[in-house]
PDB file of N, CA and C in Angstrom:
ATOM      1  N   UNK A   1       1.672  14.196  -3.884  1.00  0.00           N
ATOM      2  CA  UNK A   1       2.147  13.259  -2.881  1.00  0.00           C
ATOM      3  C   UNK A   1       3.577  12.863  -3.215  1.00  0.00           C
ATOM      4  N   UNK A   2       4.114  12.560  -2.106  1.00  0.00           N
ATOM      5  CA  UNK A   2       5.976  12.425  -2.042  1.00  0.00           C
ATOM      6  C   UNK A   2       6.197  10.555  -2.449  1.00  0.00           C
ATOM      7  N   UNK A   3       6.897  10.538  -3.445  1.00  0.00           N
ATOM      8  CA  UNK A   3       7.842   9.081  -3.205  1.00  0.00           C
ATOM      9  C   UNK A   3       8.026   8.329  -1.958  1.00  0.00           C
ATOM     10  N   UNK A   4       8.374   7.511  -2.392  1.00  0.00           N
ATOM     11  CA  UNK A   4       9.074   6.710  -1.023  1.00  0.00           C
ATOM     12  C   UNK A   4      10.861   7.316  -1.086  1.00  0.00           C
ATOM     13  N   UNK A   5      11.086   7.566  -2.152  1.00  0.00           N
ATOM     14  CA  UNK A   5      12.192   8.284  -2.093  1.00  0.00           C
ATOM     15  C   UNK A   5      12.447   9.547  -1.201  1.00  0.00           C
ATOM     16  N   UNK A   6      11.232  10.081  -1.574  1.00  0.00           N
ATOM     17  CA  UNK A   6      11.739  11.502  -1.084  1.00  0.00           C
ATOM     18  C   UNK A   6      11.538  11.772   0.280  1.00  0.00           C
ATOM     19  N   UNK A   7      10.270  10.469   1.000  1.00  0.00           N
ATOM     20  CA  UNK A   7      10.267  10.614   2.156  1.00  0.00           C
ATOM     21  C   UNK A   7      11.507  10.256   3.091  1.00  0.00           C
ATOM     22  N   UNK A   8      12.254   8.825   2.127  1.00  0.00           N
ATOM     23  CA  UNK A   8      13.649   8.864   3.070  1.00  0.00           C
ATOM     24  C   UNK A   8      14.860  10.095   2.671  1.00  0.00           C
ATOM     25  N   UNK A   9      14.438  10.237   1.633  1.00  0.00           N
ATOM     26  CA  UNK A   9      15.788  11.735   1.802  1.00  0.00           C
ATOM     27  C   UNK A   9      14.796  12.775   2.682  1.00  0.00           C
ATOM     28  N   UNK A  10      13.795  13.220   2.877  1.00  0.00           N
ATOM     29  CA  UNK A  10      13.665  13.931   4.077  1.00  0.00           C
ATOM     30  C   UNK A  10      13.780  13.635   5.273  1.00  0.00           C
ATOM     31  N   UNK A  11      13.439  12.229   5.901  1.00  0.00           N
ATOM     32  CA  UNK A  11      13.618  11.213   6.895  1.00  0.00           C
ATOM     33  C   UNK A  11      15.385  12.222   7.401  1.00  0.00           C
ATOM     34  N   UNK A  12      16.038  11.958   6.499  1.00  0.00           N
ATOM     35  CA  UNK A  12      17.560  11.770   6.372  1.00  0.00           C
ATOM     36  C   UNK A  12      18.026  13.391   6.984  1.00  0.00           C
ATOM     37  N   UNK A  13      17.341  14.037   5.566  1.00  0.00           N
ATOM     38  CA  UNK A  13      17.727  15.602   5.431  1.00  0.00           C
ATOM     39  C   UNK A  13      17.599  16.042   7.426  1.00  0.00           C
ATOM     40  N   UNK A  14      16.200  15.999   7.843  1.00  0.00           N
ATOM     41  CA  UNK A  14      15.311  16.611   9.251  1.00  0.00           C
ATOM     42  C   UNK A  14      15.602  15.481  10.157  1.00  0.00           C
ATOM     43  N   UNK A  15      16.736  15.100  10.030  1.00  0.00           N
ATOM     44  CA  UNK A  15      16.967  14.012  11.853  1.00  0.00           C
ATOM     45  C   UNK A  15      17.074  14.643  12.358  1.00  0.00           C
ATOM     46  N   UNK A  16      17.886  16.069  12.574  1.00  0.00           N
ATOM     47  CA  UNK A  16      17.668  17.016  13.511  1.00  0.00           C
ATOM     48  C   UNK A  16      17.015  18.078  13.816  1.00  0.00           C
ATOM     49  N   UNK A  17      15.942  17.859  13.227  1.00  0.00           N
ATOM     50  CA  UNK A  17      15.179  19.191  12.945  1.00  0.00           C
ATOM     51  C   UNK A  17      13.714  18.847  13.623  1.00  0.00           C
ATOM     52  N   UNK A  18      13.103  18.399  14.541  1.00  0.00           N
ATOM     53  CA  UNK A  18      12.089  18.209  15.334  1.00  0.00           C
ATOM     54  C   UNK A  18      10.382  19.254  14.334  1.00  0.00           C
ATOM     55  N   UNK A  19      10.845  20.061  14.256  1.00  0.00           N
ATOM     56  CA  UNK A  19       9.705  21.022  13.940  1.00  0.00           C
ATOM     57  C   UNK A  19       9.332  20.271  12.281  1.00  0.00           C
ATOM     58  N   UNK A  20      10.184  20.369  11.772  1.00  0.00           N
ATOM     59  CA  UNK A  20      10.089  19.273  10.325  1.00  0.00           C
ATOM     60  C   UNK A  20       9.731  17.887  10.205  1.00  0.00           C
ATOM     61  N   UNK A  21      10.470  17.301  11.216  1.00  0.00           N
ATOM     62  CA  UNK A  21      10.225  15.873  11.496  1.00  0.00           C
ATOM     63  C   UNK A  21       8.693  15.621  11.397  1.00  0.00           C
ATOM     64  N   UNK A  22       8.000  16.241  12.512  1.00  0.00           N
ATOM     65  CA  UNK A  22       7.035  16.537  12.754  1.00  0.00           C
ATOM     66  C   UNK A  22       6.048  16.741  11.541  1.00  0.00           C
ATOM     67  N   UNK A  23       5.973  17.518  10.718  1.00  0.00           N
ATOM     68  CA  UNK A  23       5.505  18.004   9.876  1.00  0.00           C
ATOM     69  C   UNK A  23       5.428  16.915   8.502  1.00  0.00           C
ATOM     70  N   UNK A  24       6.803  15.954   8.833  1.00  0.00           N
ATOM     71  CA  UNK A  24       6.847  15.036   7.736  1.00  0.00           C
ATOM     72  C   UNK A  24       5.938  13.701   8.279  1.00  0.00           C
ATOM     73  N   UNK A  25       5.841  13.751   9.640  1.00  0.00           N
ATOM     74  CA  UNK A  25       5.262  12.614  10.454  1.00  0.00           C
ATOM     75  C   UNK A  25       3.811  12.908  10.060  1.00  0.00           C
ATOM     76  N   UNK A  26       3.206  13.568   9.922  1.00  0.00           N
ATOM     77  CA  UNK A  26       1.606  14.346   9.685  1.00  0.00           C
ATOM     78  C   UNK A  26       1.359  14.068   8.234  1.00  0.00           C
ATOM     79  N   UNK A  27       2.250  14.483   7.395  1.00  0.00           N
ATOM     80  CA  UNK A  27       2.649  14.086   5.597  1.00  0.00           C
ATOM     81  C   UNK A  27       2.048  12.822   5.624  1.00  0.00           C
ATOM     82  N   UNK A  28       3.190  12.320   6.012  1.00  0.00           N
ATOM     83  CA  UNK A  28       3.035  10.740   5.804  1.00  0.00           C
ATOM     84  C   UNK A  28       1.827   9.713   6.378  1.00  0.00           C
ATOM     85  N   UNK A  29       1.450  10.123   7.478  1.00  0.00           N
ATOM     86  CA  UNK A  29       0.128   9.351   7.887  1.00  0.00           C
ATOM     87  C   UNK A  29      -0.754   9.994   7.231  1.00  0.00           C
ATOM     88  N   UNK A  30      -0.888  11.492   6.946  1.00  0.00           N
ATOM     89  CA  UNK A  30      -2.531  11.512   5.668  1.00  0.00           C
ATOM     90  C   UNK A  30      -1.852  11.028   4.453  1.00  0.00           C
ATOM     91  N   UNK A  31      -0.677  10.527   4.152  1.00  0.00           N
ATOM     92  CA  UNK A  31      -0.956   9.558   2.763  1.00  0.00           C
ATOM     93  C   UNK A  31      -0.608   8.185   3.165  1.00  0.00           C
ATOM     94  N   UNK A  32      -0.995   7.557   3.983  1.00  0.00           N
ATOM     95  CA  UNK A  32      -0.847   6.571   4.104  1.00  0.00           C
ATOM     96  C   UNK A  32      -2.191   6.089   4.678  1.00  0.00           C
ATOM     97  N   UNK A  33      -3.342   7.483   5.288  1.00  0.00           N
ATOM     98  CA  UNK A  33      -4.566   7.036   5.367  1.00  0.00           C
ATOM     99  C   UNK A  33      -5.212   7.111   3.964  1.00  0.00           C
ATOM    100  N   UNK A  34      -4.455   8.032   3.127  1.00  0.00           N
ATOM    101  CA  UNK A  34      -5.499   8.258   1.655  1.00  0.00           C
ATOM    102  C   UNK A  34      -4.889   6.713   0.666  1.00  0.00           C
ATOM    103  N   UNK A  35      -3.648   6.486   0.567  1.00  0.00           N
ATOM    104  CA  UNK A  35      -3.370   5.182   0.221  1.00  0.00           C
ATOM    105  C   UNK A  35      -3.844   3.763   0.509  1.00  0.00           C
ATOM    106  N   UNK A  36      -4.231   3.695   1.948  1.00  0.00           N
ATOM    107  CA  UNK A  36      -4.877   2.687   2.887  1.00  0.00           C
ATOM    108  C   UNK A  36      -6.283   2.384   2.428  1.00  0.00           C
ATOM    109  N   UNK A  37      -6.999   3.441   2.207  1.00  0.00           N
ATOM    110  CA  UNK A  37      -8.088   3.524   1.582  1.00  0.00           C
ATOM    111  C   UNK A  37      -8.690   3.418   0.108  1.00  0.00           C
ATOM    112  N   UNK A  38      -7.342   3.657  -0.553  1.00  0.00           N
ATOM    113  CA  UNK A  38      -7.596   3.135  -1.890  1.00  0.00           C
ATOM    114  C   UNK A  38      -7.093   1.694  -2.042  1.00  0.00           C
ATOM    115  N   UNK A  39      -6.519   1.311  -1.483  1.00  0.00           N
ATOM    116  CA  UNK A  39      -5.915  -0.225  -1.162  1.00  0.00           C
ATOM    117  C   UNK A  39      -7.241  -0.987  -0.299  1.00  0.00           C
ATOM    118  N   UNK A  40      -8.107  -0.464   0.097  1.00  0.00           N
ATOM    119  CA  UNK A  40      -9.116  -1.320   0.588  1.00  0.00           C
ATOM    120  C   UNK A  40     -10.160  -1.559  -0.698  1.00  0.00           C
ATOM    121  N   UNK A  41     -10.373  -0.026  -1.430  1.00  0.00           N
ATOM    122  CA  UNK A  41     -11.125  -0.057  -2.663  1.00  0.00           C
ATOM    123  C   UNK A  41     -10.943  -1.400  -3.149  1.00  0.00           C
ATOM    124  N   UNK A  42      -9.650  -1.057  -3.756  1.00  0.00           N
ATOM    125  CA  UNK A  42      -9.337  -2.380  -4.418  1.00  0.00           C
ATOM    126  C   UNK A  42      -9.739  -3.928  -4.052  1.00  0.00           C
ATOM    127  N   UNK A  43      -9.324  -3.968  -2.936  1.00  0.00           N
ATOM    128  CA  UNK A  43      -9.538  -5.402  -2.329  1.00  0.00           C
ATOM    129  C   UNK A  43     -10.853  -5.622  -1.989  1.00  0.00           C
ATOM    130  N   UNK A  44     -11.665  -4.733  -1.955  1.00  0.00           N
ATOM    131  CA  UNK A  44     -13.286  -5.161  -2.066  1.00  0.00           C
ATOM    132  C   UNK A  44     -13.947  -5.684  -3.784  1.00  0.00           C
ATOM    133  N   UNK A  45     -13.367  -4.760  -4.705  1.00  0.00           N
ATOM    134  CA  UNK A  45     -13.012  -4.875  -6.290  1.00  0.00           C
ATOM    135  C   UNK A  45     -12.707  -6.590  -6.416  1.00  0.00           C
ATOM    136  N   UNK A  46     -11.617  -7.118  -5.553  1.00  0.00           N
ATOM    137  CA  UNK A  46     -10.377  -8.478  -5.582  1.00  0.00           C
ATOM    138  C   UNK A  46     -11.431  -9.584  -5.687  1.00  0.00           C
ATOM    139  N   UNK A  47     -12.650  -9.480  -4.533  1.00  0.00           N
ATOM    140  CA  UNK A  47     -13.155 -10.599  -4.075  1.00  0.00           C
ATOM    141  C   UNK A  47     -14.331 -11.035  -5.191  1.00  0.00           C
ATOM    142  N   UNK A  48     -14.960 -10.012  -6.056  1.00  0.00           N
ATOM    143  CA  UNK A  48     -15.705  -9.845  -7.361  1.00  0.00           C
ATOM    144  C   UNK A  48     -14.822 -10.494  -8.230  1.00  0.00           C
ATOM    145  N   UNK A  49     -13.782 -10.166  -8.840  1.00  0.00           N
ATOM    146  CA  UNK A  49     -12.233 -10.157  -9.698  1.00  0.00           C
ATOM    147  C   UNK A  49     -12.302 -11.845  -9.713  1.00  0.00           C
ATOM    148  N   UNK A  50     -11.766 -12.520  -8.159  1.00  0.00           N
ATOM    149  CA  UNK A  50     -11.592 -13.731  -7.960  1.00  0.00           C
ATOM    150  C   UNK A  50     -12.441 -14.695  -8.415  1.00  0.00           C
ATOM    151  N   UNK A  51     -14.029 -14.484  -8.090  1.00  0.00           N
ATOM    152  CA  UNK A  51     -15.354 -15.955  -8.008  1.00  0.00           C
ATOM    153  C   UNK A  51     -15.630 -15.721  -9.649  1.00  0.00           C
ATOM    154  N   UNK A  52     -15.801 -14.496 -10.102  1.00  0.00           N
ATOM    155  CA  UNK A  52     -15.913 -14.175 -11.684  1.00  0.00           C
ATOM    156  C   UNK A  52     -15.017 -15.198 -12.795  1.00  0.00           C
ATOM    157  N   UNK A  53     -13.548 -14.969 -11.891  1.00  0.00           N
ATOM    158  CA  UNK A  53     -12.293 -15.567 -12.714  1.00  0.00           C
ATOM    159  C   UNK A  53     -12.212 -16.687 -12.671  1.00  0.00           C
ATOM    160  N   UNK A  54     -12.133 -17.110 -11.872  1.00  0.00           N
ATOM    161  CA  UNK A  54     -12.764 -18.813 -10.949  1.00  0.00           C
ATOM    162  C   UNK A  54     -13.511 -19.489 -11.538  1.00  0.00           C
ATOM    163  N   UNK A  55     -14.532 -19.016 -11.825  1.00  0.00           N
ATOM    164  CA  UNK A  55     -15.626 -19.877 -11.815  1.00  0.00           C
ATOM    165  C   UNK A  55     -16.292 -19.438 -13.490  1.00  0.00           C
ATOM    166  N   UNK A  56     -15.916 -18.671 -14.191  1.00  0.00           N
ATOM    167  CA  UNK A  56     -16.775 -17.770 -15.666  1.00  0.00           C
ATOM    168  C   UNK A  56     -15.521 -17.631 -16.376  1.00  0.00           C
ATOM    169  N   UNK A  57     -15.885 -18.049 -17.597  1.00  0.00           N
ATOM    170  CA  UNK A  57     -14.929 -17.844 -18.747  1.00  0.00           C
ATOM    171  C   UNK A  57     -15.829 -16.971 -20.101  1.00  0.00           C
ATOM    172  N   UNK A  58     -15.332 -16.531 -20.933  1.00  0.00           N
ATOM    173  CA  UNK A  58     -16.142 -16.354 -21.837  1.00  0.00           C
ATOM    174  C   UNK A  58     -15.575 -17.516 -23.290  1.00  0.00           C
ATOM    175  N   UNK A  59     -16.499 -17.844 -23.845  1.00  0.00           N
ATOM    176  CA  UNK A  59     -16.654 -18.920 -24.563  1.00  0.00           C
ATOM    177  C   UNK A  59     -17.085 -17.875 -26.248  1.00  0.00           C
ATOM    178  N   UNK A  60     -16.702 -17.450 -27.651  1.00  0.00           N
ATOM    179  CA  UNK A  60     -17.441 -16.772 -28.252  1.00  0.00           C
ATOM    180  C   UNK A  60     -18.174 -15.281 -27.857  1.00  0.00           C
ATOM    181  N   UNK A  61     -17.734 -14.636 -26.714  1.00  0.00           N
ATOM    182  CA  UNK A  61     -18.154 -13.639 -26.297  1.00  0.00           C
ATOM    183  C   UNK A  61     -19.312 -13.529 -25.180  1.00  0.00           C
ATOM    184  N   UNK A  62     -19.423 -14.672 -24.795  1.00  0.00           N
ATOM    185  CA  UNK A  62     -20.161 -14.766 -24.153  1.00  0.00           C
ATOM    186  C   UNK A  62     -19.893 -16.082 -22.896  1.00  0.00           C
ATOM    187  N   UNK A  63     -20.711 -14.933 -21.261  1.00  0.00           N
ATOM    188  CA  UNK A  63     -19.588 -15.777 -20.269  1.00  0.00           C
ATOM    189  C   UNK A  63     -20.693 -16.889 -20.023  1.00  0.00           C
ATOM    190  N   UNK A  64     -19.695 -17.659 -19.769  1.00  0.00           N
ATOM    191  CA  UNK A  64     -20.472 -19.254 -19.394  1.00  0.00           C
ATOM    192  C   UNK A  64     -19.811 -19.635 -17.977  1.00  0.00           C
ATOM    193  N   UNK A  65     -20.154 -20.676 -17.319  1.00  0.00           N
ATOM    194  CA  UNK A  65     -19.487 -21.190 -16.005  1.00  0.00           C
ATOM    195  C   UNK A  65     -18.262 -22.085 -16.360  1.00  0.00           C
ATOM    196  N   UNK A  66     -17.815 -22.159 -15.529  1.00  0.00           N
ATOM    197  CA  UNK A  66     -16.155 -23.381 -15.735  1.00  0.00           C
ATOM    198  C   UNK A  66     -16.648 -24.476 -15.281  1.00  0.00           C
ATOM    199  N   UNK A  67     -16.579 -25.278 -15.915  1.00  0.00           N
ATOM    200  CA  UNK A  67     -16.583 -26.859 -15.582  1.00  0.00           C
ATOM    201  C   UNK A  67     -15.715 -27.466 -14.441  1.00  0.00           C
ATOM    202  N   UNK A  68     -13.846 -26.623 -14.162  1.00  0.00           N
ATOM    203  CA  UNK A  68     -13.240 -27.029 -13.467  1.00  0.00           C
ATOM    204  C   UNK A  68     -12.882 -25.630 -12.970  1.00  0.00           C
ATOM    205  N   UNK A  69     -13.053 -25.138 -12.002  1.00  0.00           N
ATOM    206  CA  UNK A  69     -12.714 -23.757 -11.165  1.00  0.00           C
ATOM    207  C   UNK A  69     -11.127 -23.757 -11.557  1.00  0.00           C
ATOM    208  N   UNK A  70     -10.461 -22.468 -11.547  1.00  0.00           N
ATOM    209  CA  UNK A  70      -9.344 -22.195 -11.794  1.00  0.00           C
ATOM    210  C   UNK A  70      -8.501 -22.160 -10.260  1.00  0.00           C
ATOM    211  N   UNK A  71      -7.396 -22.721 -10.165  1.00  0.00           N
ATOM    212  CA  UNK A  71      -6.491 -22.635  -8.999  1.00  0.00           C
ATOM    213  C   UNK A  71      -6.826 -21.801  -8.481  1.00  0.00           C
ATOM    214  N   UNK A  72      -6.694 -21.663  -6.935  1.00  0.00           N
ATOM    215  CA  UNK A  72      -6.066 -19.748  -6.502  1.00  0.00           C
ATOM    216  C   UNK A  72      -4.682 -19.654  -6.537  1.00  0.00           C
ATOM    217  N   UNK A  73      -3.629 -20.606  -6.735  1.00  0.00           N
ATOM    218  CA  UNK A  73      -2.581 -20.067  -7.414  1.00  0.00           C
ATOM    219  C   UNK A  73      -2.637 -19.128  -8.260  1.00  0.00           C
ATOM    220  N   UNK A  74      -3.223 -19.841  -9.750  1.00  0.00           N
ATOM    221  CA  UNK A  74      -3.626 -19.434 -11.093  1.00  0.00           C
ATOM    222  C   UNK A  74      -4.485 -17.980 -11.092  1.00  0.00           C
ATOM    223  N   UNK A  75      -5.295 -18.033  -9.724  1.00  0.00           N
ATOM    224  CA  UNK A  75      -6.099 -17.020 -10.088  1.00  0.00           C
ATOM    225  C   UNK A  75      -5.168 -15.468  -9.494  1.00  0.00           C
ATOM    226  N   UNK A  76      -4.281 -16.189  -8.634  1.00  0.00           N
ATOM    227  CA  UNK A  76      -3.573 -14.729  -8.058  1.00  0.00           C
ATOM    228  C   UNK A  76      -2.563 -14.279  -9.400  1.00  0.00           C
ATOM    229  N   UNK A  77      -2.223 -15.319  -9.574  1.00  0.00           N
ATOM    230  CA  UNK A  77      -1.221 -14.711 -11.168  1.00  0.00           C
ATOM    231  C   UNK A  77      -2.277 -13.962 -12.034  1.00  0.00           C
ATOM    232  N   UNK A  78      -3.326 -13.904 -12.213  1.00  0.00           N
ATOM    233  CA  UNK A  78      -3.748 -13.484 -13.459  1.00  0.00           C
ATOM    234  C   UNK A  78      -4.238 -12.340 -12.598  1.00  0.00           C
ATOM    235  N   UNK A  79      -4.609 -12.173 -11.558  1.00  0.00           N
ATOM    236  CA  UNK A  79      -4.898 -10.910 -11.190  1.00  0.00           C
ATOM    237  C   UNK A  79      -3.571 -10.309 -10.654  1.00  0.00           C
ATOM    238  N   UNK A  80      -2.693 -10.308 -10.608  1.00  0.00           N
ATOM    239  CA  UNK A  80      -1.812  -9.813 -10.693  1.00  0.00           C
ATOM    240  C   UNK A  80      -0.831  -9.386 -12.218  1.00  0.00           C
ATOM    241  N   UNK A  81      -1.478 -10.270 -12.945  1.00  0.00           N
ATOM    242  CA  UNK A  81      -0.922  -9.746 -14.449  1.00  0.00           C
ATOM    243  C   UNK A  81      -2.191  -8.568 -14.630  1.00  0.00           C
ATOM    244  N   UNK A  82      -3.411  -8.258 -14.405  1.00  0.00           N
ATOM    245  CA  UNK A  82      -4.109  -7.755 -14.841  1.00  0.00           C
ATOM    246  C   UNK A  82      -3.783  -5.582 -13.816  1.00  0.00           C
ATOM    247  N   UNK A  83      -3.541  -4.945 -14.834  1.00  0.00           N
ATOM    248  CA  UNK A  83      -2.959  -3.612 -13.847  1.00  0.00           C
ATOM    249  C   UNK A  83      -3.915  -3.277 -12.498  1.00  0.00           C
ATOM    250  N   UNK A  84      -4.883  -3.392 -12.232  1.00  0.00           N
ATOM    251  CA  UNK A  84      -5.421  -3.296 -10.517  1.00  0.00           C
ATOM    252  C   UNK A  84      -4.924  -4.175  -9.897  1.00  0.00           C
ATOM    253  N   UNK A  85      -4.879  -5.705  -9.979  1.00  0.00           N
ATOM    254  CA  UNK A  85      -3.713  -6.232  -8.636  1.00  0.00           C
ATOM    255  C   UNK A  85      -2.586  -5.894  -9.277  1.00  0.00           C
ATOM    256  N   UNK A  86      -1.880  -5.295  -9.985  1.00  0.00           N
ATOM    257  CA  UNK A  86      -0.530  -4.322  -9.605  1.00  0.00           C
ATOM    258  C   UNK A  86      -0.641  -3.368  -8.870  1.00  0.00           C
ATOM    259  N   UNK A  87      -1.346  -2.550  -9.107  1.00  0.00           N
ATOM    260  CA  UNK A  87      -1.920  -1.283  -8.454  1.00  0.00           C
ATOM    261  C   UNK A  87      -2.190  -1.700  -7.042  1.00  0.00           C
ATOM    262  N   UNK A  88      -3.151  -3.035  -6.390  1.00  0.00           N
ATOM    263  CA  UNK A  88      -2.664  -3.220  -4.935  1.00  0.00           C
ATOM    264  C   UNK A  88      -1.584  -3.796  -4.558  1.00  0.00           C
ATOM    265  N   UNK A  89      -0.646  -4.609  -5.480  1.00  0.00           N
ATOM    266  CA  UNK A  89       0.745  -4.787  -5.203  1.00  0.00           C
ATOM    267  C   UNK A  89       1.537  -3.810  -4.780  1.00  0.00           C
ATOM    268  N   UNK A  90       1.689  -2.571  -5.834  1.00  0.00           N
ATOM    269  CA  UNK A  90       2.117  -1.376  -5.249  1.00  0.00           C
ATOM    270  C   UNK A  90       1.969  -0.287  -4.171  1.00  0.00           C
ATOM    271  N   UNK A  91       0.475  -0.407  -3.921  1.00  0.00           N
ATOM    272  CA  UNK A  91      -0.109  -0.031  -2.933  1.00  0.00           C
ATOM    273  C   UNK A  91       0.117  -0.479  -1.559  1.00  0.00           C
ATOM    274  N   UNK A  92       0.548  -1.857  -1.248  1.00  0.00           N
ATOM    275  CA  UNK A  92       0.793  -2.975  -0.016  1.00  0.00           C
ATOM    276  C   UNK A  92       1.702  -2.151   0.574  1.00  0.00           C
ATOM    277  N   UNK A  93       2.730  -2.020  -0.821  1.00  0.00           N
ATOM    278  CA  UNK A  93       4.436  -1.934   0.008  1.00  0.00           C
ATOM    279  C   UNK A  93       4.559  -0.411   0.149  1.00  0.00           C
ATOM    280  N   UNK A  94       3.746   0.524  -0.421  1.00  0.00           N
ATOM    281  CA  UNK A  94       3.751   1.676  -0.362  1.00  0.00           C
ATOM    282  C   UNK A  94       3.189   1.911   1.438  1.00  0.00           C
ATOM    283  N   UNK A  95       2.335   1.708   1.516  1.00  0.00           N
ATOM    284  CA  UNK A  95       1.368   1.658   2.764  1.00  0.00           C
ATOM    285  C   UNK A  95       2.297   1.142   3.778  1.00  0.00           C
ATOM    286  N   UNK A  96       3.080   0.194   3.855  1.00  0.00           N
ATOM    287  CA  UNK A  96       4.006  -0.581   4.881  1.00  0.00           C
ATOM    288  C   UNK A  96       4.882   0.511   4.740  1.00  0.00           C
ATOM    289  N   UNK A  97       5.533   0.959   3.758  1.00  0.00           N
ATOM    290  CA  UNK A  97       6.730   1.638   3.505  1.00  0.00           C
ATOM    291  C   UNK A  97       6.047   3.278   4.471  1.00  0.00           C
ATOM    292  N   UNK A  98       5.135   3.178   4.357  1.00  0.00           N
ATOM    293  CA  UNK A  98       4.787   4.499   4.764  1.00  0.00           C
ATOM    294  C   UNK A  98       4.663   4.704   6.575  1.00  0.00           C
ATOM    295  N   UNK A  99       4.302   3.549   6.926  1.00  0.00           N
ATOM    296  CA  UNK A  99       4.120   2.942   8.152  1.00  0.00           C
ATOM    297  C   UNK A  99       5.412   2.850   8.778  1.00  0.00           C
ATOM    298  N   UNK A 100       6.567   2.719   7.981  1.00  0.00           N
ATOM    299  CA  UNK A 100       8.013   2.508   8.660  1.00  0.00           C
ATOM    300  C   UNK A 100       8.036   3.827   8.675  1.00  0.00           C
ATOM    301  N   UNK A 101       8.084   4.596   7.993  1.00  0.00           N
ATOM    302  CA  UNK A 101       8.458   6.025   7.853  1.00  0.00           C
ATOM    303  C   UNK A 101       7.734   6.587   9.206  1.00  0.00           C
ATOM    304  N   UNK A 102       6.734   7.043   9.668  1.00  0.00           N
ATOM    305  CA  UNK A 102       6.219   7.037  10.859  1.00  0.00           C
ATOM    306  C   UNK A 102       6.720   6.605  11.442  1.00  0.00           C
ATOM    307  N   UNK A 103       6.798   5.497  11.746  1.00  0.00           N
ATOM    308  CA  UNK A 103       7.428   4.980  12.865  1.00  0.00           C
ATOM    309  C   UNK A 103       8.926   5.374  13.377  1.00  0.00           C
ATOM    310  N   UNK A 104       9.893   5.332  11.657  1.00  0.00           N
ATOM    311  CA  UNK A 104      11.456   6.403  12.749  1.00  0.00           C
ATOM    312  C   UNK A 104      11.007   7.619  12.922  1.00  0.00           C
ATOM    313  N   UNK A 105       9.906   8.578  12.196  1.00  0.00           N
ATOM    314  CA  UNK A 105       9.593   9.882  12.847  1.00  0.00           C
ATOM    315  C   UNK A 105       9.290  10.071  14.269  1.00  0.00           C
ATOM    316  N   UNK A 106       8.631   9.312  14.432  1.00  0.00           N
ATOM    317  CA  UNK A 106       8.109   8.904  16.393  1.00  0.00           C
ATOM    318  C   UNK A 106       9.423   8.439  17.130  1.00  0.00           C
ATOM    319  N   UNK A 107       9.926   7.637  16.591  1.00  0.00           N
ATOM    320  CA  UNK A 107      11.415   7.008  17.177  1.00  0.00           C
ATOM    321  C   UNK A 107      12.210   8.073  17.412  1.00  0.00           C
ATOM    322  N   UNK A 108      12.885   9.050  16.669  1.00  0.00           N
ATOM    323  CA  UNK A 108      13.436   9.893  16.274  1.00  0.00           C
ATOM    324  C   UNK A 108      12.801  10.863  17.069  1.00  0.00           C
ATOM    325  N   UNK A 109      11.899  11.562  16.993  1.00  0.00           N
ATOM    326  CA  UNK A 109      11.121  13.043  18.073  1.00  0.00           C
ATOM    327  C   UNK A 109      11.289  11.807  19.331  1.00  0.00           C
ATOM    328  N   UNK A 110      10.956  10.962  19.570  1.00  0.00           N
ATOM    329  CA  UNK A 110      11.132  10.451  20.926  1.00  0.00           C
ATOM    330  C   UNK A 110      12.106  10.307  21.542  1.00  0.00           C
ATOM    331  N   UNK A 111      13.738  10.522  20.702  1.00  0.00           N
ATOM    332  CA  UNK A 111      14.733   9.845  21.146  1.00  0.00           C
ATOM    333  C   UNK A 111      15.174  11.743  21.182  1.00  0.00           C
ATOM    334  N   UNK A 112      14.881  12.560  20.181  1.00  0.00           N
ATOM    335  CA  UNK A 112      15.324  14.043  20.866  1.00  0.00           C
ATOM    336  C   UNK A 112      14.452  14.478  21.845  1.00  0.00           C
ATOM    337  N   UNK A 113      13.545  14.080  22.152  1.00  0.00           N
ATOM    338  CA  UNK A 113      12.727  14.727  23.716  1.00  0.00           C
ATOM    339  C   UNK A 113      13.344  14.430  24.775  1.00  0.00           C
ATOM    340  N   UNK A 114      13.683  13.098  24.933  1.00  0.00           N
ATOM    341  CA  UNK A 114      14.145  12.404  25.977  1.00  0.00           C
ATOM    342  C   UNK A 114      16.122  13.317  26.090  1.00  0.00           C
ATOM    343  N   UNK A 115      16.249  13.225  24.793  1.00  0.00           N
ATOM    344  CA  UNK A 115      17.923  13.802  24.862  1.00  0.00           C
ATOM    345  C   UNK A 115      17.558  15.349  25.279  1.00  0.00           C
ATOM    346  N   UNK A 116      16.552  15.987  25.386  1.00  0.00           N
ATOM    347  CA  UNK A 116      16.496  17.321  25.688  1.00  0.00           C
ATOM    348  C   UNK A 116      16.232  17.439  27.120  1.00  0.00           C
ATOM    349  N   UNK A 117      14.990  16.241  27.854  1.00  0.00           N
ATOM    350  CA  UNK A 117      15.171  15.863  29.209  1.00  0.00           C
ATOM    351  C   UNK A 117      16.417  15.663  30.082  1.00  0.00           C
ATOM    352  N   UNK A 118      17.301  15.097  29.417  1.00  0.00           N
ATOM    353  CA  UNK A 118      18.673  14.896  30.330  1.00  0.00           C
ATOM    354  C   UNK A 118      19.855  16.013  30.486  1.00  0.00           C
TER     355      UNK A 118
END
């Protein structure tokens, strides 16, 4: 699978190239459905992650309940220090980022169809 880099230097490279464009437009939505989907993994993973963290500490190795529930401030920082909410951090902007990319591919084949109409 391609960077976000490399999709805008191809973005860049095939503005005029319709048959490529194309081909990068198809790229990018099956990884942005296979990304989408591991970004849901996760966030089903998040909601376990959260009431666990919240509410259970371990005390001696062994988990006990919290007396005072932990922020959801507190609790988004620590799942975000912990590498799976990085992994859907990275995943968010990847998925959006991938979603723009589509979108000038469509913009772009739409704006040479129409210039080939006139």
């Amino acid at each position: 699978m391609k960077t976000l880099k490399e999709y805008a230097e191809e973005l860049k490279k095939y503005a005029n190239s319709p048959n490529e464009l194309d081909d990068l437009l198809a790229e990018s939505t099956a990884d942005y459905a296979f990304y989408t989907e591991e970004l849901l993994n996760i966030k089903l993973g998040k909601a376990k992650f959260w009431v666990d963290l919240k509410t259970k500490h371990k005390i001696d190795g062994k988990i006990v309940d919290r007396e005072n529930p932990l922020s959801d401030k507190l609790t988004e920082q620590l799942w975000f220090a912990d590498e799976i909410g990085q992994r859907e951090l990275r995943l968010k902007y990847k998925v959006k980022a991938l979603e723009k990319i589509g979108s000038s591919c469509r913009a772009v084949l739409f704006n040479q169809e129409r210039e080939m109409r006139m």
